[in-house]
Protein backbone atom coordinates (compact mmCIF):
# COMPACT_ATOMS: atom_id res chain seq x y z
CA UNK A 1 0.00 0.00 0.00
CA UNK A 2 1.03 3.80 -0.62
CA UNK A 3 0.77 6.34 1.76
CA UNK A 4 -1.25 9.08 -0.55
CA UNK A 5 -1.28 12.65 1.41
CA UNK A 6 -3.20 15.81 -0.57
CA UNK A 7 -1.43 19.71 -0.39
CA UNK A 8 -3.02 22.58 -1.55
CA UNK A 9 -1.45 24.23 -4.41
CA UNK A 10 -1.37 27.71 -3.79
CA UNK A 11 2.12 28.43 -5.20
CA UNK A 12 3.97 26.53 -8.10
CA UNK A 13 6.84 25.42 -5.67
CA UNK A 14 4.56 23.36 -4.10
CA UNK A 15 4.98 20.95 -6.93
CA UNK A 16 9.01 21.20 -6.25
CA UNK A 17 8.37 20.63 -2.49
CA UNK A 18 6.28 17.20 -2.55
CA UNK A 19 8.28 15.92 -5.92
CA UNK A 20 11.30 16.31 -3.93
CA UNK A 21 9.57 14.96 -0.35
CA UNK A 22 8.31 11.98 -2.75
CA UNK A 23 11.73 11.20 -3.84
CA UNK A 24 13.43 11.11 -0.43
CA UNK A 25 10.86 9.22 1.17
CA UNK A 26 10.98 6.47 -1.29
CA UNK A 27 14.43 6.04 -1.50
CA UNK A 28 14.38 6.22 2.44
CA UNK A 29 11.79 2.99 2.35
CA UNK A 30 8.24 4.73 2.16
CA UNK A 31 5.28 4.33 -0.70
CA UNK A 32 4.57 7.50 -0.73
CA UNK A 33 2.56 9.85 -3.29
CA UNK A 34 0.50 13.24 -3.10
CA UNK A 35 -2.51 14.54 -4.68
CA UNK A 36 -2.66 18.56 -5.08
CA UNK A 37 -6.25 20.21 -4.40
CA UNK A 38 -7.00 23.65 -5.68
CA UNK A 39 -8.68 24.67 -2.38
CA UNK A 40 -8.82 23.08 1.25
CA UNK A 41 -12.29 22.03 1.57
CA UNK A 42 -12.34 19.41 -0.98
CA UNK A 43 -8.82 18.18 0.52
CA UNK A 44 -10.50 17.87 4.63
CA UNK A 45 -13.60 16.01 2.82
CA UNK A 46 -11.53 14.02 1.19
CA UNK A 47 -9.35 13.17 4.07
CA UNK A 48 -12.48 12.37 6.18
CA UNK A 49 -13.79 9.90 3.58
CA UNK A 50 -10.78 8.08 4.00
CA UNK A 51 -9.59 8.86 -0.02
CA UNK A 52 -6.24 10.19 1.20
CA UNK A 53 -4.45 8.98 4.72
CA UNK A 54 -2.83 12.70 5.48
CA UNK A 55 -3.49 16.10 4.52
CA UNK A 56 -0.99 19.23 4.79
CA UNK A 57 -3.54 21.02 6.41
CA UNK A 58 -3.83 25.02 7.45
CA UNK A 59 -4.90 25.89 10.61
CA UNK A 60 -9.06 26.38 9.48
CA UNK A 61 -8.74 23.59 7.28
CA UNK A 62 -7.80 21.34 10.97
CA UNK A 63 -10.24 23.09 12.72
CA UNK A 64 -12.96 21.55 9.76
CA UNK A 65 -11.50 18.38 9.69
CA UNK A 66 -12.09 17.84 13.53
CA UNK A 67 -15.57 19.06 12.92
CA UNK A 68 -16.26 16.55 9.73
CA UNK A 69 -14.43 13.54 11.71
CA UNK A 70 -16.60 14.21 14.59
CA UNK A 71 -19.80 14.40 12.80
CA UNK A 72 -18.58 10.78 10.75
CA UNK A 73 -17.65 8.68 14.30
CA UNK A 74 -14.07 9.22 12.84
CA UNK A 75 -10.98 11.21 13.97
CA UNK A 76 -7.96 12.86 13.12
CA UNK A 77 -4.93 14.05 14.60
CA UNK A 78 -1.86 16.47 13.61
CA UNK A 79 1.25 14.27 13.02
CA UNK A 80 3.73 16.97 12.45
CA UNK A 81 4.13 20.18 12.00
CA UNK A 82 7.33 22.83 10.98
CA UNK A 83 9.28 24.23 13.81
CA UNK A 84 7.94 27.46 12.00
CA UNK A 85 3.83 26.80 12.74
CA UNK A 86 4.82 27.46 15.98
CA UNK A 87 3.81 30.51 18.27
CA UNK A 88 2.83 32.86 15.73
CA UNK A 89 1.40 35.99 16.20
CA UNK A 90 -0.77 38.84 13.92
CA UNK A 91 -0.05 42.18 14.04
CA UNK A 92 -2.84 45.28 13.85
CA UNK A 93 -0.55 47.92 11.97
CA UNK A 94 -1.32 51.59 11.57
CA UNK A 95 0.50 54.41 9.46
CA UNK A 96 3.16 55.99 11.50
CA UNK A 97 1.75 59.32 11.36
CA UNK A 98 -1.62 58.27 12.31
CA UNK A 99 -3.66 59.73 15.51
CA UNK A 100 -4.89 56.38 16.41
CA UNK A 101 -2.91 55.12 19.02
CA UNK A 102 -4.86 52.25 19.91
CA UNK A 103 -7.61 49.43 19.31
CA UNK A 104 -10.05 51.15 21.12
CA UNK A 105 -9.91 54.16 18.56
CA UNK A 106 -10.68 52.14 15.73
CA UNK A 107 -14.26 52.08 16.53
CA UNK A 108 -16.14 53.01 13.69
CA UNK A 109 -12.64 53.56 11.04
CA UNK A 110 -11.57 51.23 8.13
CA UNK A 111 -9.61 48.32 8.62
CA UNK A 112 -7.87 46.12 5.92
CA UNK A 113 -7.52 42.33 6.37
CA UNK A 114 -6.57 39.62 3.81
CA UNK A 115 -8.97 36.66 1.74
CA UNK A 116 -12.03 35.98 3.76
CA UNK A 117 -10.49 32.59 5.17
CA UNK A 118 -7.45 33.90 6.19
CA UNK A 119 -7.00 32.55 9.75
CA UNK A 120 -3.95 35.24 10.89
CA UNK A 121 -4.79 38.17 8.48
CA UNK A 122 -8.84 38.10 9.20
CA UNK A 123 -10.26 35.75 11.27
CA UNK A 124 -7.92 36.25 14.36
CA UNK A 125 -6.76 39.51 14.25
CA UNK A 126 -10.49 40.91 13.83
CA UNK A 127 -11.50 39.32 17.10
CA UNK A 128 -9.49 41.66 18.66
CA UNK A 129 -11.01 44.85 16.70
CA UNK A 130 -14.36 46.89 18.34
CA UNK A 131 -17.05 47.77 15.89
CA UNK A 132 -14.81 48.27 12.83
CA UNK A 133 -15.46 48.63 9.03
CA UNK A 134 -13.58 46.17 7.37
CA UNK A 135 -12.27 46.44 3.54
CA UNK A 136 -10.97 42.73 2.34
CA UNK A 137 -8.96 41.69 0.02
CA UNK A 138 -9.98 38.49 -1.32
CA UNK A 139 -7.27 36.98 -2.88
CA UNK A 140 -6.55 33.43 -3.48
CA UNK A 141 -9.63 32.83 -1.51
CA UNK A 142 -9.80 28.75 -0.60
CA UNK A 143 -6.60 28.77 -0.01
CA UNK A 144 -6.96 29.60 3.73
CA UNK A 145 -4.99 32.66 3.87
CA UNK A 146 -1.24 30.56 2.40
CA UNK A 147 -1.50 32.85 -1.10
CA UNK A 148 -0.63 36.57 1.04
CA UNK A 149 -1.85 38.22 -2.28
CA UNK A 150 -4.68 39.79 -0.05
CA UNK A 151 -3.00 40.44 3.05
CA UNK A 152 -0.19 42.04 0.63
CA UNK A 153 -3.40 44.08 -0.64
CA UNK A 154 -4.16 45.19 2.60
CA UNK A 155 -0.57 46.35 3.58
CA UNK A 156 -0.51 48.48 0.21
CA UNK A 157 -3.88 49.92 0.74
CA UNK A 158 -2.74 51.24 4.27
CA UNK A 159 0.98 51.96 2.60
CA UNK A 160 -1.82 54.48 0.36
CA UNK A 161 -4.15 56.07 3.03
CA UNK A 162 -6.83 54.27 1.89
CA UNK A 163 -7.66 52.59 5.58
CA UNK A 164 -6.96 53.51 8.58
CA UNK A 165 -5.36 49.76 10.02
CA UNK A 166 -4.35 46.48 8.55
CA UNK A 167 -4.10 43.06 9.47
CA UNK A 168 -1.66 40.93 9.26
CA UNK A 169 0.94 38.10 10.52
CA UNK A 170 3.85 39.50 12.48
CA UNK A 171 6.38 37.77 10.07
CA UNK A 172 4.67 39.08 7.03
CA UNK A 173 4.53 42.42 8.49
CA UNK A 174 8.72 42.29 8.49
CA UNK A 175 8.51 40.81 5.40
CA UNK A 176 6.50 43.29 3.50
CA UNK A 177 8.97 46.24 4.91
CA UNK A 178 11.72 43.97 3.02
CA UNK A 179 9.95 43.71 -0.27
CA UNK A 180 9.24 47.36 0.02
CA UNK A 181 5.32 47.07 -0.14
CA UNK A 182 5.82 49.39 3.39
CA UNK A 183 8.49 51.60 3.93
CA UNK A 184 10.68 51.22 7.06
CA UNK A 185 9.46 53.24 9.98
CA UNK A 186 6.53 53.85 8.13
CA UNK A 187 4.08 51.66 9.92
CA UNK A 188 2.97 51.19 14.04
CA UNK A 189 1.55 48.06 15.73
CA UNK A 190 -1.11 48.81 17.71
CA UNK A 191 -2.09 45.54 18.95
CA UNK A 192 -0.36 41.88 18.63
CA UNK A 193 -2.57 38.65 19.44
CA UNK A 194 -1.51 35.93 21.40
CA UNK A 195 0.59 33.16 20.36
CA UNK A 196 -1.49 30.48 17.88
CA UNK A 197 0.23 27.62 15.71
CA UNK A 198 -0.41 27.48 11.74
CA UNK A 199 0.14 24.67 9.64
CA UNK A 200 0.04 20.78 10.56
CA UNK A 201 0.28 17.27 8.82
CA UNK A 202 -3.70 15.89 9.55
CA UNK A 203 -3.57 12.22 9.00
CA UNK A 204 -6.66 10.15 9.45
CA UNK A 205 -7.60 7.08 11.89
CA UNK A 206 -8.34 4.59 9.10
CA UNK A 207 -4.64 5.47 7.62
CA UNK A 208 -2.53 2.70 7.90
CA UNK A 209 -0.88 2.67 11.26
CA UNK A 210 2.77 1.60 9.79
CA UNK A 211 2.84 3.87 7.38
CA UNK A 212 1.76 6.98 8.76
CA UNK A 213 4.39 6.52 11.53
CA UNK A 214 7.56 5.83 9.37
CA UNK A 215 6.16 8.75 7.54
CA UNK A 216 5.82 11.11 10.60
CA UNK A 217 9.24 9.20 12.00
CA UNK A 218 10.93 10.19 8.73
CA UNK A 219 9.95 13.75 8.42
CA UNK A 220 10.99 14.19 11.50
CA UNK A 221 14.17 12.42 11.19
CA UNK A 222 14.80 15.26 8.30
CA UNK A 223 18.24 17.32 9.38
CA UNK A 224 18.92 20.83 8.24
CA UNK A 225 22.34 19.64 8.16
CA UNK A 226 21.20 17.17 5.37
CA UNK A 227 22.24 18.98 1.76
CA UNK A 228 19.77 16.23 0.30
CA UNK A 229 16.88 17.97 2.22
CA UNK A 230 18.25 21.56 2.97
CA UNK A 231 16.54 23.30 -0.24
CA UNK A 232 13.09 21.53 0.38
CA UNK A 233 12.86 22.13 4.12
CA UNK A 234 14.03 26.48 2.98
CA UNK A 235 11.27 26.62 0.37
CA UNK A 236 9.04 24.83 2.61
CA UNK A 237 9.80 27.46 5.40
CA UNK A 238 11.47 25.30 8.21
CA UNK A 239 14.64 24.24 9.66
CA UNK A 240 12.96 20.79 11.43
CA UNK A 241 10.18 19.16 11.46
CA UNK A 242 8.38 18.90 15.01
CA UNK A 243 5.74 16.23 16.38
CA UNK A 244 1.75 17.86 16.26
CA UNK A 245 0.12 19.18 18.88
CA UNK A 246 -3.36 20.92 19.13
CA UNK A 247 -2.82 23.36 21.70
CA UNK A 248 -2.23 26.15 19.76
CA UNK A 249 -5.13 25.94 17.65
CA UNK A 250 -8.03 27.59 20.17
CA UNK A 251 -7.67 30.99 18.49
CA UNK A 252 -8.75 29.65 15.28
CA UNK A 253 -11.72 27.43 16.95
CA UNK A 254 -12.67 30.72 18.38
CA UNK A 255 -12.80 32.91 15.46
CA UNK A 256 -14.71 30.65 13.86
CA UNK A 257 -17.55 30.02 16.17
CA UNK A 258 -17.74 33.65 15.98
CA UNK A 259 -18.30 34.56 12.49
CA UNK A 260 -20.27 30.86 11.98
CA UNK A 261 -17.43 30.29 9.78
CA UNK A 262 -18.35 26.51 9.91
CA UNK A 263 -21.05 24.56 11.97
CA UNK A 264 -20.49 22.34 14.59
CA UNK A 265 -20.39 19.44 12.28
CA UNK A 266 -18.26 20.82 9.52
CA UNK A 267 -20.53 22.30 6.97
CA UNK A 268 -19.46 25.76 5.42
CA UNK A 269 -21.75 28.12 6.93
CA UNK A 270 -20.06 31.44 6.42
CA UNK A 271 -22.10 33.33 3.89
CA UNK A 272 -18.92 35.43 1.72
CA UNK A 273 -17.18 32.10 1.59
CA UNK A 274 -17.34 30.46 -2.22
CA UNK A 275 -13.81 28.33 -2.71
């Protein structure tokens, strides 16, 4: 049998990243294959159903698959997950030379975020907002917030005067100063969320036992120092690969049950949401 796992394509070099992941793990003793999805909700149904063993899941698309399982008598649980998914944080940024100075005195003013289904450019961040108008950018909507075309949107809109705040994760924050979408010292944080984790490896209880754990075993066996796996594990954003865990995920539960984002047994319920 072949362990089959599913990754969303929202970037070419995911292509690079699982041909080269498929490659090593063969030669390392694993049947291993992927199947790309153009959007995360067919990939967590399909994962439920039992048509692939593990899904590279974003941090909605595992709080949906716990919902799905639960409503089928089945159940999932996060493998692994990148050193990086760890203890991230969103930012609420304002123009340096604005007057608002804090959350509070957003009430009623125009705030960017990213795609709809963003977890840490929408979702999250806007739970800590008052009565805001929001202005998002939807782009690479399905994709759960992994294409940052909209929260880049956001960050230029607010680079413009066109909103008063944006949303955003901390790291692309810094990152958007490099690429020069915001100038350096141009921007304030106003407010930071707590710590939540991102990404994880969902794999499903009627997976073959053996072969999920040499595959979880192997990923994590995966070295930095390794040239063979050095260039996969930098454009897959991580220096190791670290066992799941689902305690960093209640931000994201949260948010959802607050904009009925999905219902308690995994249907899509939130009414701007069309993958």
């Amino acid at each position: 049998m072949t362990l089959l796992m599913g990754a969303v394509a929202y970037d070419p070099k995911v292509v690079t990243i699982w041909d080269g992941f498929r490659r090593l793990l063969i030669d390392r003793g694993l049947p291993f294959d992927y199947v790309l999805y153009s959007h995360y909700e067919r990939q967590v149904e399909d994962l439920v159903a039992g048509r692939i063993h593990a899904a590279w899941n974003s941090p909605l698309a595992w709080a949906r698959a716990l919902r799905l399982a639960r409503a089928s008598g089945t159940s999932v649980r996060a493998l692994v997950m990148r050193d990086t998914d760890q203890d991230l944080t969103s930012v609420v940024v304002t123009r340096a030379d604005s007057p608002v100075r804090s959350v509070a005195e957003l009430s009623g003013r125009m705030v960017a975020t990213g795609a709809v289904d963003s977890p840490q450019a929408t979702l999250i961040p806007l739970s800590y907002l008052p009565d805001v108008v929001v202005r998002r950018f939807d782009v690479g909507v399905g994709l759960h917030g992994d294409h940052i075309g909209g929260e880049r949107d956001a960050a230029r809109a607010l680079a413009a005067g066109e909103v008063d705040a944006a949303c955003m994760l901390d790291a692309n924050h810094l990152l958007f100063v490099k690429e020069g979408v915001l100038t350096p010292g141009s921007t304030r944080i106003i407010a930071q969320t707590e710590p939540f984790d991102h990404c994880n490896m969902t794999v499903v209880d009627t997976a073959p036992k053996e072969l999920v754990d040499r595959f979880g075993e192997l990923l994590i066996a995966m070295s930095y120092a390794d040239p063979d796996v050095r260039g996969l594990l930098d454009l897959e954003g991580l220096t190791s690969w670290e066992p799941g865990r689902t305690s960093g995920y209640a931000a994201v539960e949260a948010a959802v049950d607050r904009v009925g984002f999905y219902d308690p047994s995994g249907v899509v319920t939130a009414a701007a949401y069309r993958p």
